[in-house]
C-alpha atoms as a PDB file:
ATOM      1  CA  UNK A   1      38.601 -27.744  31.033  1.00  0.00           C
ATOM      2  CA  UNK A   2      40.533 -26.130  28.177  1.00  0.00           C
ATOM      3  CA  UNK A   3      42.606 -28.935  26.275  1.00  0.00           C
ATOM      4  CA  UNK A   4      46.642 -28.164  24.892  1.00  0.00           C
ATOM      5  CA  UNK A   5      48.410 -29.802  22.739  1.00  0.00           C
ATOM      6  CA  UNK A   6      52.071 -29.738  23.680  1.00  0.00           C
ATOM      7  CA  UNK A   7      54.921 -30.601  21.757  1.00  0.00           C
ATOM      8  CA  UNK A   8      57.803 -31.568  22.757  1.00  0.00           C
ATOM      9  CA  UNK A   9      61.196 -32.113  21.471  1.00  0.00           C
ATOM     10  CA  UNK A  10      63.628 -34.283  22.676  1.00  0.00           C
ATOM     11  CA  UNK A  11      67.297 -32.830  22.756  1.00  0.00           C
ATOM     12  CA  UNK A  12      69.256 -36.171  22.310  1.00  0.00           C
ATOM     13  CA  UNK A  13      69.539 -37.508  18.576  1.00  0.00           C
ATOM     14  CA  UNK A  14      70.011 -41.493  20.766  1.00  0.00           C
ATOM     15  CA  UNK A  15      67.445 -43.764  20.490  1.00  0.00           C
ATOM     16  CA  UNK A  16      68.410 -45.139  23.859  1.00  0.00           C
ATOM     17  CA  UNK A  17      68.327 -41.155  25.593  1.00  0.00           C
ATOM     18  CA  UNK A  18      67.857 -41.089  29.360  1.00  0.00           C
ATOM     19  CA  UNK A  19      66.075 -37.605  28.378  1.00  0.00           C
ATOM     20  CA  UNK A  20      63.599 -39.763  26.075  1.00  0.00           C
ATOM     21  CA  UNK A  21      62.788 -41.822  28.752  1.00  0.00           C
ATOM     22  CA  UNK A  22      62.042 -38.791  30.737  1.00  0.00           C
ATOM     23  CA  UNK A  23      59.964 -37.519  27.902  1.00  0.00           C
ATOM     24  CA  UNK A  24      58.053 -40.964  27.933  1.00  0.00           C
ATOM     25  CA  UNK A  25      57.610 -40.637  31.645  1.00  0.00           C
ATOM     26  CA  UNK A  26      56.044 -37.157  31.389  1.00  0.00           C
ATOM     27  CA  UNK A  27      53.944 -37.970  28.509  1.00  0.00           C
ATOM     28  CA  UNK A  28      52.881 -41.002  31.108  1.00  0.00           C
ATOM     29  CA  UNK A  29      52.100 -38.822  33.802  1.00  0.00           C
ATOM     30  CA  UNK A  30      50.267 -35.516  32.116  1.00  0.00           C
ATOM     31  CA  UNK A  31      47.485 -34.547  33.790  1.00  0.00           C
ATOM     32  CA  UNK A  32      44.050 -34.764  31.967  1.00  0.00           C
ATOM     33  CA  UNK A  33      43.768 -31.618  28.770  1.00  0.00           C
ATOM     34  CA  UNK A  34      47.701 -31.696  28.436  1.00  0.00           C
ATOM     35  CA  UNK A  35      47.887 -34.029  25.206  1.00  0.00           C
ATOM     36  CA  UNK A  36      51.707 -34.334  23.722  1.00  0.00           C
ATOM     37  CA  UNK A  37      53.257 -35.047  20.651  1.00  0.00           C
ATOM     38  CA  UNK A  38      57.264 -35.296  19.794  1.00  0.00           C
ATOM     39  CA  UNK A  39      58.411 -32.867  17.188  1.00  0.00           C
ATOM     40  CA  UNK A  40      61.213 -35.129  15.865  1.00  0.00           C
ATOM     41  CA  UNK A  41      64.655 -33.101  15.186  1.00  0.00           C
ATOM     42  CA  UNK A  42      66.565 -35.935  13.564  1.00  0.00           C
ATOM     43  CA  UNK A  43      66.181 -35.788   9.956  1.00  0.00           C
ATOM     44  CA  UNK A  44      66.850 -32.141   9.589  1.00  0.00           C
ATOM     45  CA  UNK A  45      69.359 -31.127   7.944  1.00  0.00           C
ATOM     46  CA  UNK A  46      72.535 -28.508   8.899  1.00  0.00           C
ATOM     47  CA  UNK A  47      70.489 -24.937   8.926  1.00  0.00           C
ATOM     48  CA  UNK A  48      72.117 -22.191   6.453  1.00  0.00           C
ATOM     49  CA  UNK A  49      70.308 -19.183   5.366  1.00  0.00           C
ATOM     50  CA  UNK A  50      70.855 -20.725   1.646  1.00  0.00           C
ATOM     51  CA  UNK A  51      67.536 -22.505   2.617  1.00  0.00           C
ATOM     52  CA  UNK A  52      65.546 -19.644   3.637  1.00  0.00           C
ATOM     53  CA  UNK A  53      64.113 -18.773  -0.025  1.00  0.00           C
ATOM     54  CA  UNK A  54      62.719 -22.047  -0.319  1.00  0.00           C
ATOM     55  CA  UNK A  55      62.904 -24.725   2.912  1.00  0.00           C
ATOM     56  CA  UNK A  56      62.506 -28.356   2.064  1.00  0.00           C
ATOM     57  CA  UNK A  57      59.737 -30.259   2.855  1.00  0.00           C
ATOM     58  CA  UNK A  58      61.179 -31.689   6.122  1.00  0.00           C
ATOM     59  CA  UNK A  59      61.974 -28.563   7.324  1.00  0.00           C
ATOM     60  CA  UNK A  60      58.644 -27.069   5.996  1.00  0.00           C
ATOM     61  CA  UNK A  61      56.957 -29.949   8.191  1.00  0.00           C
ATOM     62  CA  UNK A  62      58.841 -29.200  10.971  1.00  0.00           C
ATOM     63  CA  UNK A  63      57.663 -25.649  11.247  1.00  0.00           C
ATOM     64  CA  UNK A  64      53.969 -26.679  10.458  1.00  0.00           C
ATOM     65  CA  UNK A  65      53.869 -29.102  13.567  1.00  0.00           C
ATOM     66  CA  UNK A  66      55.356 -26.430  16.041  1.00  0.00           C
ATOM     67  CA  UNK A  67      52.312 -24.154  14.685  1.00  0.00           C
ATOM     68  CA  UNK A  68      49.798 -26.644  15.399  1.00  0.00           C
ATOM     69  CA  UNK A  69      51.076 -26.730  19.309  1.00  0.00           C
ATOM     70  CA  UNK A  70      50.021 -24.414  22.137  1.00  0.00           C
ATOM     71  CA  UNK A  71      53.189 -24.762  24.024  1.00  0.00           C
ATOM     72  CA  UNK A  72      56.816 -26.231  23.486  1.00  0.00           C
ATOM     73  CA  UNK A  73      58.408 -28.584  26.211  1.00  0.00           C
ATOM     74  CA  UNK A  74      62.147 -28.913  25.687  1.00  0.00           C
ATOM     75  CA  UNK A  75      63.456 -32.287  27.436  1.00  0.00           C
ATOM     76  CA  UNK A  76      67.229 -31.729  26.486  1.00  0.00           C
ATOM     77  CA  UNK A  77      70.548 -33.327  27.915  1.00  0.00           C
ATOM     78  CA  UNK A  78      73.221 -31.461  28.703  1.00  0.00           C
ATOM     79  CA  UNK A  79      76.374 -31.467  26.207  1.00  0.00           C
ATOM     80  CA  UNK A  80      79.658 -30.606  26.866  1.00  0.00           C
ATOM     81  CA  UNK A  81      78.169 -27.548  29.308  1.00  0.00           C
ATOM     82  CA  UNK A  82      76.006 -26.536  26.414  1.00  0.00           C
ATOM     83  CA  UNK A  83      72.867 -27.140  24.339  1.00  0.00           C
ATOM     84  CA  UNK A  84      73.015 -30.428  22.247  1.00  0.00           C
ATOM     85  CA  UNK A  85      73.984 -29.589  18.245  1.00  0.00           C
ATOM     86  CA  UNK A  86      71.063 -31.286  17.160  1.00  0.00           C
ATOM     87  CA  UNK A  87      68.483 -29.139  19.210  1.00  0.00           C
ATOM     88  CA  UNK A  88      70.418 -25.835  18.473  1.00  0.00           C
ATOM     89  CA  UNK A  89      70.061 -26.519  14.358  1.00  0.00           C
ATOM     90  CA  UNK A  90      65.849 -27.052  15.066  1.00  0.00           C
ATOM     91  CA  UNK A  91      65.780 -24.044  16.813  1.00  0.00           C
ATOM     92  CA  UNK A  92      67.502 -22.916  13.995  1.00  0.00           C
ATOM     93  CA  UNK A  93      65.275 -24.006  11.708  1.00  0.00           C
ATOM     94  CA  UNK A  94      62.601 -23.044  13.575  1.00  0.00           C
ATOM     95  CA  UNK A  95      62.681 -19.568  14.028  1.00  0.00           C
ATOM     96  CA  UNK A  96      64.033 -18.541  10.222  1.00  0.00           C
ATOM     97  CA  UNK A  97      63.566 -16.852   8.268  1.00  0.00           C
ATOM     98  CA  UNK A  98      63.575 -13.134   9.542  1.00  0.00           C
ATOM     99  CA  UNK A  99      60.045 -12.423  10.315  1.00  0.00           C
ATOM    100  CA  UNK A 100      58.645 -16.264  10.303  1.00  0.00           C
ATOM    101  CA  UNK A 101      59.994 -17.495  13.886  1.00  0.00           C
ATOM    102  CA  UNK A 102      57.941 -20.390  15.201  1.00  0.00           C
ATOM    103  CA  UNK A 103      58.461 -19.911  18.593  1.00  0.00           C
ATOM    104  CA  UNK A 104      57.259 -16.467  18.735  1.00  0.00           C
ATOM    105  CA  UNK A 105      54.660 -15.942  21.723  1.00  0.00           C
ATOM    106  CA  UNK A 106      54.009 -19.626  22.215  1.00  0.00           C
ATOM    107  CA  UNK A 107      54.511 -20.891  25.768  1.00  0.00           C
ATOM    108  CA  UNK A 108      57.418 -23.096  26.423  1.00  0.00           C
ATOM    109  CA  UNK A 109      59.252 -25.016  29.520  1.00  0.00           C
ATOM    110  CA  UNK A 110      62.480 -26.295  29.930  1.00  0.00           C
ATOM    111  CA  UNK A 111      63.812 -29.709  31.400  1.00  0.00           C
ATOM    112  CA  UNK A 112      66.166 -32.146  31.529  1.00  0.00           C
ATOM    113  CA  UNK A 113      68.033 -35.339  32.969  1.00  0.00           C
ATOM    114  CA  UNK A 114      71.998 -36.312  33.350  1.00  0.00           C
ATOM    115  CA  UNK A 115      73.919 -38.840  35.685  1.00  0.00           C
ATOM    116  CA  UNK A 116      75.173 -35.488  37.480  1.00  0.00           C
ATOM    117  CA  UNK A 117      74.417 -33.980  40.740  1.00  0.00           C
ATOM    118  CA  UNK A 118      73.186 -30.638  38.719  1.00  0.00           C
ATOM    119  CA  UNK A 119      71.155 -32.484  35.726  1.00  0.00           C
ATOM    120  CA  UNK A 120      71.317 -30.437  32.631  1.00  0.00           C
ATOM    121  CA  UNK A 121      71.541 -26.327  34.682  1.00  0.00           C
ATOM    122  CA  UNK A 122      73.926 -25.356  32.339  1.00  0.00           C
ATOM    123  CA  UNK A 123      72.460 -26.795  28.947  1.00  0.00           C
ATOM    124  CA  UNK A 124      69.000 -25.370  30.455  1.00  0.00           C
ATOM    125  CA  UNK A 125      70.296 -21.969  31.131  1.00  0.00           C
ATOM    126  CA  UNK A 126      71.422 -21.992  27.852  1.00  0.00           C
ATOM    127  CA  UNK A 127      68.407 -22.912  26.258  1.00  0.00           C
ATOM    128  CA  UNK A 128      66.711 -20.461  28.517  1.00  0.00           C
ATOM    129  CA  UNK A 129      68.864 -17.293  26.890  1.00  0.00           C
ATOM    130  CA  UNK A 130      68.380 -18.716  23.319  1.00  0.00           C
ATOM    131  CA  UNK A 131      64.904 -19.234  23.848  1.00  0.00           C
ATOM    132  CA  UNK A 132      64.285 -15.392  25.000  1.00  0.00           C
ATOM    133  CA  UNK A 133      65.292 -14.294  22.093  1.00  0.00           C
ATOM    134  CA  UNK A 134      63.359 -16.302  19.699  1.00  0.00           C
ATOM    135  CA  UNK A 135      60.347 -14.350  22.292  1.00  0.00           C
ATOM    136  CA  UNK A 136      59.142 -17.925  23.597  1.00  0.00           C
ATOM    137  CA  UNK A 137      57.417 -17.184  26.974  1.00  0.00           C
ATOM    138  CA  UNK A 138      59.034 -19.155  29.457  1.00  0.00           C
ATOM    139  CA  UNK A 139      58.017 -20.956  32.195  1.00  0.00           C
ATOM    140  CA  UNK A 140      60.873 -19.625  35.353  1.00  0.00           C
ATOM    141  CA  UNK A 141      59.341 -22.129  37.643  1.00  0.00           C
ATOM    142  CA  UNK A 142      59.729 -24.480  38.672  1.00  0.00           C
ATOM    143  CA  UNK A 143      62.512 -25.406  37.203  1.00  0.00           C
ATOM    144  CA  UNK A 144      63.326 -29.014  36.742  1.00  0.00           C
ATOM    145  CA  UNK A 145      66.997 -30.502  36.873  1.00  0.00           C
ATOM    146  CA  UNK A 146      66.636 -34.187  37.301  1.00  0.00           C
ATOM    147  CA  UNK A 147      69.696 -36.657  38.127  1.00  0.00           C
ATOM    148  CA  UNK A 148      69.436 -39.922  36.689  1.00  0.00           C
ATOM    149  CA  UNK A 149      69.988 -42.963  38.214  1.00  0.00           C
ATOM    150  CA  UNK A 150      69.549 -46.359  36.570  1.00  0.00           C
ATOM    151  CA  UNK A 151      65.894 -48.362  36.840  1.00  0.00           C
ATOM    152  CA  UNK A 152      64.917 -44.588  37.959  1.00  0.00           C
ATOM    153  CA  UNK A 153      62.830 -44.642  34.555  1.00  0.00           C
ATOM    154  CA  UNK A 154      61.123 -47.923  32.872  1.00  0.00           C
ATOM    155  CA  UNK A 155      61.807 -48.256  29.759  1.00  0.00           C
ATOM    156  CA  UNK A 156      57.591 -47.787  29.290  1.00  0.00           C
ATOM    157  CA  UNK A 157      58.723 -44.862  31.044  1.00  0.00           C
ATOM    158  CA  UNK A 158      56.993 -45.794  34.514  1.00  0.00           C
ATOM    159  CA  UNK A 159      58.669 -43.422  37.486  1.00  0.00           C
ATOM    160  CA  UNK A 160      60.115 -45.919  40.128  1.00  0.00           C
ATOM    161  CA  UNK A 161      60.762 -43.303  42.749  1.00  0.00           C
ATOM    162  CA  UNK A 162      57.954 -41.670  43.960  1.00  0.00           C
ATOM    163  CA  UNK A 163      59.988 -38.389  44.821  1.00  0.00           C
ATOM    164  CA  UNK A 164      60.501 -37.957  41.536  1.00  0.00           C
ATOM    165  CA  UNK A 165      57.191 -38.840  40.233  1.00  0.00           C
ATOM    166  CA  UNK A 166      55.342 -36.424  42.423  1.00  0.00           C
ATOM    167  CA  UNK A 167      58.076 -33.961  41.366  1.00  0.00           C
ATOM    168  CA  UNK A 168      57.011 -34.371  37.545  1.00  0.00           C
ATOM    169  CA  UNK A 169      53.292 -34.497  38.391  1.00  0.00           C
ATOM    170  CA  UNK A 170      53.529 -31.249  39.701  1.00  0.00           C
ATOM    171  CA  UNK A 171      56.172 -29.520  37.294  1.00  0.00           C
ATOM    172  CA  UNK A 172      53.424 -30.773  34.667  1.00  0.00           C
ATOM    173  CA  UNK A 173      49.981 -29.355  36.604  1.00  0.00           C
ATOM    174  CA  UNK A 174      52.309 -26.214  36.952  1.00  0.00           C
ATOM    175  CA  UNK A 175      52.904 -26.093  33.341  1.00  0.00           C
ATOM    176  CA  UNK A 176      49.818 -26.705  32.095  1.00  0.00           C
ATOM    177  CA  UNK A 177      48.929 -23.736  34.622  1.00  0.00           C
ATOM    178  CA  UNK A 178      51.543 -21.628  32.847  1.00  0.00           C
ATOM    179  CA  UNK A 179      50.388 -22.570  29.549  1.00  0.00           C
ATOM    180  CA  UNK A 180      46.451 -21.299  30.183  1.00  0.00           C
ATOM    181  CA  UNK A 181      47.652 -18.041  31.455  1.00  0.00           C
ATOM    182  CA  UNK A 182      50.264 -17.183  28.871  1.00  0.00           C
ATOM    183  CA  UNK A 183      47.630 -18.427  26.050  1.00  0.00           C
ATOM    184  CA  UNK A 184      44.721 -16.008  27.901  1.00  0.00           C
ATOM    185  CA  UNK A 185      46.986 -13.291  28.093  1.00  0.00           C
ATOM    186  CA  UNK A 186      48.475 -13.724  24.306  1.00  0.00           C
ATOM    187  CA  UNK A 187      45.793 -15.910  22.331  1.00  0.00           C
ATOM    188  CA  UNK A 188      46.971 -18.398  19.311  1.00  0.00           C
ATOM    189  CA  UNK A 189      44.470 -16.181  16.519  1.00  0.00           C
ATOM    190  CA  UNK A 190      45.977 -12.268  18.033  1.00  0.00           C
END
Protein backbone atom coordinates (compact mmCIF):
# COMPACT_ATOMS: atom_id res chain seq x y z
CA UNK A 1 0.00 0.00 0.00
CA UNK A 2 1.23 3.39 -1.21
CA UNK A 3 1.82 5.75 1.93
CA UNK A 4 0.71 9.94 1.81
CA UNK A 5 1.62 12.35 3.77
CA UNK A 6 -1.19 14.84 4.21
CA UNK A 7 -1.11 18.12 5.55
CA UNK A 8 -3.47 19.80 6.90
CA UNK A 9 -4.24 23.22 7.98
CA UNK A 10 -6.47 24.25 10.45
CA UNK A 11 -8.63 27.42 9.55
CA UNK A 12 -9.16 28.80 13.16
CA UNK A 13 -6.13 30.91 14.65
CA UNK A 14 -8.00 29.52 18.58
CA UNK A 15 -6.24 27.25 20.46
CA UNK A 16 -9.50 25.98 21.85
CA UNK A 17 -11.11 25.52 17.84
CA UNK A 18 -14.00 23.06 17.58
CA UNK A 19 -12.39 22.64 13.90
CA UNK A 20 -8.99 21.57 15.75
CA UNK A 21 -10.66 19.13 17.57
CA UNK A 22 -12.06 17.85 14.40
CA UNK A 23 -8.63 17.89 12.93
CA UNK A 24 -7.41 15.82 16.05
CA UNK A 25 -10.28 13.45 15.54
CA UNK A 26 -9.39 12.80 11.87
CA UNK A 27 -5.79 12.55 12.46
CA UNK A 28 -7.21 9.81 15.22
CA UNK A 29 -9.14 7.99 12.86
CA UNK A 30 -6.91 7.88 9.37
CA UNK A 31 -6.82 4.81 7.95
CA UNK A 32 -3.40 2.96 7.71
CA UNK A 33 -0.75 4.94 4.67
CA UNK A 34 -2.63 8.35 5.34
CA UNK A 35 0.08 9.95 7.78
CA UNK A 36 -0.77 13.87 8.70
CA UNK A 37 0.97 16.74 9.74
CA UNK A 38 -0.51 20.47 10.60
CA UNK A 39 0.90 23.19 8.46
CA UNK A 40 0.58 25.90 11.16
CA UNK A 41 -0.86 29.40 9.68
CA UNK A 42 -0.41 31.46 12.82
CA UNK A 43 2.80 33.16 12.74
CA UNK A 44 2.54 34.43 9.25
CA UNK A 45 2.48 37.54 8.67
CA UNK A 46 -0.21 39.99 6.52
CA UNK A 47 0.70 38.80 2.69
CA UNK A 48 1.72 41.90 0.30
CA UNK A 49 3.45 41.44 -2.91
CA UNK A 50 6.34 43.72 -1.17
CA UNK A 51 7.45 40.21 0.06
CA UNK A 52 7.54 38.41 -3.10
CA UNK A 53 11.33 39.38 -4.05
CA UNK A 54 12.52 37.94 -1.01
CA UNK A 55 9.88 35.92 1.56
CA UNK A 56 11.00 35.55 5.12
CA UNK A 57 11.97 32.57 6.56
CA UNK A 58 8.53 31.75 8.08
CA UNK A 59 6.92 32.18 5.07
CA UNK A 60 9.78 30.39 3.14
CA UNK A 61 9.04 27.38 5.66
CA UNK A 62 5.64 27.50 5.11
CA UNK A 63 5.87 26.88 1.42
CA UNK A 64 8.62 24.14 1.91
CA UNK A 65 6.21 22.00 4.19
CA UNK A 66 3.19 22.23 1.69
CA UNK A 67 5.87 20.80 -0.97
CA UNK A 68 6.80 17.99 1.10
CA UNK A 69 2.84 16.87 1.24
CA UNK A 70 0.94 14.77 -1.30
CA UNK A 71 -2.36 16.28 -0.55
CA UNK A 72 -3.83 19.35 1.45
CA UNK A 73 -6.85 18.81 3.92
CA UNK A 74 -8.45 22.13 4.82
CA UNK A 75 -10.45 21.76 8.29
CA UNK A 76 -11.76 25.46 8.33
CA UNK A 77 -14.69 27.17 10.35
CA UNK A 78 -16.92 29.20 8.88
CA UNK A 79 -16.58 33.17 9.43
CA UNK A 80 -18.98 35.62 9.05
CA UNK A 81 -20.36 33.48 5.72
CA UNK A 82 -16.82 33.45 4.50
CA UNK A 83 -13.33 31.93 4.70
CA UNK A 84 -11.49 32.74 8.04
CA UNK A 85 -8.73 35.87 7.49
CA UNK A 86 -6.13 33.83 8.77
CA UNK A 87 -6.53 30.88 6.20
CA UNK A 88 -7.16 33.34 3.25
CA UNK A 89 -3.50 35.23 4.01
CA UNK A 90 -1.74 31.30 3.89
CA UNK A 91 -3.32 30.70 0.84
CA UNK A 92 -1.99 33.84 0.08
CA UNK A 93 1.20 33.12 0.90
CA UNK A 94 1.07 30.02 -0.51
CA UNK A 95 0.46 30.33 -3.95
CA UNK A 96 2.83 33.69 -4.63
CA UNK A 97 4.62 34.63 -6.30
CA UNK A 98 3.36 34.46 -10.02
CA UNK A 99 4.62 31.23 -11.27
CA UNK A 100 5.61 29.54 -7.68
CA UNK A 101 1.95 28.50 -6.39
CA UNK A 102 2.14 25.67 -3.87
CA UNK A 103 -1.00 24.30 -4.38
CA UNK A 104 -0.64 23.72 -7.97
CA UNK A 105 -1.73 20.01 -8.97
CA UNK A 106 -1.58 18.68 -5.45
CA UNK A 107 -4.75 16.95 -4.24
CA UNK A 108 -6.77 18.66 -1.65
CA UNK A 109 -10.26 18.19 0.41
CA UNK A 110 -12.31 20.43 2.14
CA UNK A 111 -14.08 20.23 5.66
CA UNK A 112 -15.35 21.75 8.42
CA UNK A 113 -17.41 22.03 11.80
CA UNK A 114 -19.86 24.94 13.33
CA UNK A 115 -22.72 24.87 16.04
CA UNK A 116 -25.09 25.38 12.85
CA UNK A 117 -27.47 23.18 11.14
CA UNK A 118 -25.29 23.75 7.72
CA UNK A 119 -21.58 23.48 9.35
CA UNK A 120 -19.20 25.61 7.45
CA UNK A 121 -21.26 25.24 3.35
CA UNK A 122 -20.67 28.64 2.83
CA UNK A 123 -16.96 29.10 4.14
CA UNK A 124 -16.39 25.63 2.17
CA UNK A 125 -17.85 26.80 -1.02
CA UNK A 126 -15.74 29.53 -0.72
CA UNK A 127 -12.70 27.81 -0.20
CA UNK A 128 -13.78 25.51 -2.95
CA UNK A 129 -13.78 28.63 -5.71
CA UNK A 130 -10.46 30.00 -4.26
CA UNK A 131 -8.96 26.78 -4.28
CA UNK A 132 -9.79 26.18 -8.20
CA UNK A 133 -7.98 28.77 -9.04
CA UNK A 134 -4.81 28.22 -7.26
CA UNK A 135 -5.42 24.59 -9.73
CA UNK A 136 -5.65 22.37 -6.41
CA UNK A 137 -7.55 19.20 -7.52
CA UNK A 138 -10.41 18.87 -5.41
CA UNK A 139 -12.03 16.27 -3.87
CA UNK A 140 -16.30 17.06 -4.87
CA UNK A 141 -17.23 14.18 -2.70
CA UNK A 142 -18.17 13.60 -0.36
CA UNK A 143 -18.43 16.57 1.02
CA UNK A 144 -18.30 16.98 4.72
CA UNK A 145 -20.35 19.71 6.73
CA UNK A 146 -20.31 18.65 10.31
CA UNK A 147 -22.55 20.36 13.17
CA UNK A 148 -21.03 20.48 16.41
CA UNK A 149 -22.44 19.66 19.45
CA UNK A 150 -20.65 19.72 22.79
CA UNK A 151 -18.75 16.29 24.22
CA UNK A 152 -19.35 15.40 20.31
CA UNK A 153 -15.36 15.56 20.17
CA UNK A 154 -12.84 14.62 23.22
CA UNK A 155 -10.61 16.86 23.75
CA UNK A 156 -7.92 13.72 22.68
CA UNK A 157 -10.16 14.10 19.90
CA UNK A 158 -12.05 10.63 20.45
CA UNK A 159 -15.58 10.70 18.25
CA UNK A 160 -18.44 10.07 20.84
CA UNK A 161 -21.12 9.53 18.26
CA UNK A 162 -20.67 6.78 16.19
CA UNK A 163 -22.69 8.44 13.22
CA UNK A 164 -20.26 10.74 12.98
CA UNK A 165 -17.30 8.62 13.41
CA UNK A 166 -18.24 6.23 10.67
CA UNK A 167 -19.00 9.41 8.68
CA UNK A 168 -15.20 10.59 9.06
CA UNK A 169 -13.85 7.05 8.60
CA UNK A 170 -15.25 6.98 5.38
CA UNK A 171 -14.80 10.72 4.15
CA UNK A 172 -11.03 9.74 5.07
CA UNK A 173 -10.82 6.04 3.09
CA UNK A 174 -12.56 8.21 0.32
CA UNK A 175 -9.89 10.71 0.41
CA UNK A 176 -7.12 8.77 0.60
CA UNK A 177 -8.89 7.07 -2.55
CA UNK A 178 -8.97 10.50 -4.19
CA UNK A 179 -5.53 11.24 -3.32
CA UNK A 180 -3.96 7.83 -5.18
CA UNK A 181 -5.86 8.58 -8.27
CA UNK A 182 -5.19 12.27 -8.64
CA UNK A 183 -1.33 11.49 -7.70
CA UNK A 184 -1.40 8.42 -10.59
CA UNK A 185 -2.95 10.56 -12.95
CA UNK A 186 -0.59 13.82 -12.17
CA UNK A 187 2.65 12.39 -10.34
CA UNK A 188 4.65 14.68 -7.60
CA UNK A 189 8.23 14.48 -10.07
CA UNK A 190 5.93 15.43 -13.77
Amino acid sequence: MTSHKVGYFVGSLSSTSINRLLAKALVRLAPPGLHFVEIPIKDLPLYSADYDVDYPPVARTFKQTIADCDALLFVTPEYNRSIPGGLKNAIDWASRPWGQNSFARKPSGVIGTSPGAIGTAVAQSQLRGVLCFCNSPLMNTVEAYIQFKPGLITPDGEVTDDGTKNFLSNYLVELQGFIARVLTVLPRDA
